[in-house]
Each structure stands twice: as C-alpha cells, then as structure tokens.
Protein backbone atom coordinates (compact mmCIF):
# COMPACT_ATOMS: atom_id res chain seq x y z
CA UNK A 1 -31.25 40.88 -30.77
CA UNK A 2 -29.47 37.55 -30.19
CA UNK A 3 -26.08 36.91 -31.27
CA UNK A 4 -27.06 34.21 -33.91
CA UNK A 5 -29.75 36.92 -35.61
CA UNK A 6 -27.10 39.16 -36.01
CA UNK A 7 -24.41 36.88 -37.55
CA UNK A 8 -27.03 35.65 -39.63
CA UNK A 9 -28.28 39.40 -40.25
CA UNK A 10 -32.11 38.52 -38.68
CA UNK A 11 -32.04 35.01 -40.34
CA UNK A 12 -32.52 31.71 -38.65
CA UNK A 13 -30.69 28.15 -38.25
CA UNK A 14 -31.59 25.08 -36.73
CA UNK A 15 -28.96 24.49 -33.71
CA UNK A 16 -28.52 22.17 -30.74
CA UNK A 17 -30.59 19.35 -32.74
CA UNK A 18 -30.94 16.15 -31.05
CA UNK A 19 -33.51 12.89 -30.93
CA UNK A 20 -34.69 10.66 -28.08
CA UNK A 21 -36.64 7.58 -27.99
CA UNK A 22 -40.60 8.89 -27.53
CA UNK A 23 -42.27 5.82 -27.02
CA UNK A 24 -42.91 2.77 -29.25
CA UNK A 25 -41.87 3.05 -32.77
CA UNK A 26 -41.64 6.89 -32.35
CA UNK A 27 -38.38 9.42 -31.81
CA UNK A 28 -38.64 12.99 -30.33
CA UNK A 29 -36.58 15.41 -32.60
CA UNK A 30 -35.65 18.81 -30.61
CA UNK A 31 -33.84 21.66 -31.66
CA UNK A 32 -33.24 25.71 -30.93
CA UNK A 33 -33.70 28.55 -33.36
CA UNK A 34 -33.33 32.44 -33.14
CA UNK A 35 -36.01 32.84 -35.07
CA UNK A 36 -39.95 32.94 -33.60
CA UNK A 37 -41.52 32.35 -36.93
CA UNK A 38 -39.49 29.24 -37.45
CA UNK A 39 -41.62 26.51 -38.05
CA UNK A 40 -41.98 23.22 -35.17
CA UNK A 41 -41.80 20.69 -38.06
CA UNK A 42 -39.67 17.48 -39.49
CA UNK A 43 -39.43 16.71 -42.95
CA UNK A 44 -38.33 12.89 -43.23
CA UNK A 45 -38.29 9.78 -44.81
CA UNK A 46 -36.10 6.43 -45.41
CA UNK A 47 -34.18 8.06 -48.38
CA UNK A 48 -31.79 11.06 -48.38
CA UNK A 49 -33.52 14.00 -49.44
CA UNK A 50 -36.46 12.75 -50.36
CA UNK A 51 -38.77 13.08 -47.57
CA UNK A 52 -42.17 11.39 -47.92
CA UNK A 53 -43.61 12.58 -43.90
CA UNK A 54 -44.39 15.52 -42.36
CA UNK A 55 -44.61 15.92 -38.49
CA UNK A 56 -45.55 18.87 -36.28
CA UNK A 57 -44.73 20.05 -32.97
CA UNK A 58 -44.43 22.83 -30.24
CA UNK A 59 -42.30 25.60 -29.85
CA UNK A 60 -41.20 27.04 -26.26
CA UNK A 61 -39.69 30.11 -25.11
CA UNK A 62 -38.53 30.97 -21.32
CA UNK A 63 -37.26 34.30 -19.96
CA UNK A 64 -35.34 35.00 -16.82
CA UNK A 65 -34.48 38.18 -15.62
CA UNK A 66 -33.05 39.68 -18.29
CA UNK A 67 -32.32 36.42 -20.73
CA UNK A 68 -34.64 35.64 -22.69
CA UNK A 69 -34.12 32.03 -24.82
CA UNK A 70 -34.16 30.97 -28.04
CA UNK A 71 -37.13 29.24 -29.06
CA UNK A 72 -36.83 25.45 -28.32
CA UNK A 73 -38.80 22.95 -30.73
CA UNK A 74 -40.04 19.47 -29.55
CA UNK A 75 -41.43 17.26 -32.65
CA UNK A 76 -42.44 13.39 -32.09
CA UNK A 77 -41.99 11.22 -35.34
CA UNK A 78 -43.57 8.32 -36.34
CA UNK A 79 -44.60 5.43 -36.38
CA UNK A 80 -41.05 4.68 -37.70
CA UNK A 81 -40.21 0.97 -38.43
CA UNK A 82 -37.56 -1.32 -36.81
CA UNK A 83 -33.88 -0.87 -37.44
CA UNK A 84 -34.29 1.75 -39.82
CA UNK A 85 -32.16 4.63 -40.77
CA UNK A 86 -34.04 7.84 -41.38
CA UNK A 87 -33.19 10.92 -42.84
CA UNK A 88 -34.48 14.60 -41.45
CA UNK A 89 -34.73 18.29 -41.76
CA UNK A 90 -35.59 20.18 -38.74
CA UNK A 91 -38.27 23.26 -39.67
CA UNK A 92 -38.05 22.44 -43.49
CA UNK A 93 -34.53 23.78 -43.94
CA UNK A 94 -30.99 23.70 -43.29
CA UNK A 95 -28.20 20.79 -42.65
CA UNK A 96 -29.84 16.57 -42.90
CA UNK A 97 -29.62 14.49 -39.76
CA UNK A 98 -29.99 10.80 -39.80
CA UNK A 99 -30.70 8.34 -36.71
CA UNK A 100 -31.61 4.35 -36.65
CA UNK A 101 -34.58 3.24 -34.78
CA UNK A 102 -33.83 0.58 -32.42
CA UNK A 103 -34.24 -3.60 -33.40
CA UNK A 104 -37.59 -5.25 -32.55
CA UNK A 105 -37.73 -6.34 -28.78
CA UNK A 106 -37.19 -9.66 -28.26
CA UNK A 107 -35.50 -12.45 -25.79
CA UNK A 108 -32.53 -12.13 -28.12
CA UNK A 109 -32.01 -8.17 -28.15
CA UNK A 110 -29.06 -7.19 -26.56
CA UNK A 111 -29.49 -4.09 -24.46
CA UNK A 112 -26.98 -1.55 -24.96
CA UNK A 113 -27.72 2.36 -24.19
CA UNK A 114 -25.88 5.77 -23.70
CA UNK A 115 -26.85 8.91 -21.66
CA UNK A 116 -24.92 12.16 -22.51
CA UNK A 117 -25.88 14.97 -21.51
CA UNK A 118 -24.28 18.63 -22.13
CA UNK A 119 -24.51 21.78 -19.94
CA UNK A 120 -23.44 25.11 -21.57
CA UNK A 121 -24.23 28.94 -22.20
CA UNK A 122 -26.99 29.19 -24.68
CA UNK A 123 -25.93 31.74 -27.43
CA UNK A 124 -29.26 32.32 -28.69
C-alpha cells in the first residue's frame, strides 16, 4: 500500500499536476495518483466550473526493484484558443487548476519563457 492510499484510507487524489505547451494551440496536462482505476481525463472549459470539453489520455506505471510508482497521467488538450485562461479538473475530481495559453505568434510577440524543474522522493 502507498502512503497516500493509506492517509486517504484506499482513496485517491490528483498530485504533482502540471501543464506544458504540446504543440500548436494544445497544452499537455500531467499528474500522479495512488489510485490504478483513476481515470486519464481533463474536464475543462473557459468558465470556472463549468466545463464544456472532455479530453483523454494515458496512464503509466514503472517499477524498480522494490518501488513501484504511482500511476502517472499524460492528457493533451485542445485546440485551445489564444490568450485564454482555462479552467481544469484532472480525472473528473478534486482541486481546479487554471493556465493561459500563450498570444498569437507574430513579429510583435515578445518571447519570454521559464524552465523549472523539481527533483524529489515520490510518496506515492
């Protein structure tokens, strides 16, 4: 049993959630879950709470040795339109996110970007 399953006595949450550009008009949601029945899916739309699209994706385990991982969820949304701020629910459930899709490209688009990245013991 992992340590979230037995906090949340066998249940599941949606952790490590995160999004990443996934090609033109389109963003990659990915997050972790205890649970292998969770679902690979994003509930979204341009309102909060009120989610007018449905996307699906793939779940992924790995094992080594003795670990054995959560199950990792990779879900591309879209197509979103420009400069928009949408509103999410990873696996139909649990806390709303909210990311902005980039402006149109053009001559006049400043580019400005980030990387972060994180390294640390998965719990699940």
């Amino acid at each position: 049993m992992s340590f979230l399953s037995g906090v949340l006595g066998g249940g599941w949450c949606n952790i490590q959630v995160h999004v990443s550009l996934a090609g033109p008009n389109r963003m990659r949601v990915s997050w972790m879950t205890s649970s292998m029945t969770a679902p690979s899916t994003v509930h979204y739309g341009t309102t909060s709470r009120q989610y007018n699209a449905i996307a699906s994706g793939v779940k992924k385990s790995y094992s080594y040795f003795l670990y054995k991982s959560g199950q990792m969820h990779h879900v591309v949304v879209g197509p979103l339109l420009d400069n928009t701020t949408y509103y999410y629910m990873c696996g139909g459930s649990g806390h709303e996110f909210k990311f902005t899709t980039p402006p149109p490209a053009g001559p006049d688009v400043p580019i400005k970007f980030a990387v972060v990245g994180k390294l640390f013991w998965n719990l699940l």
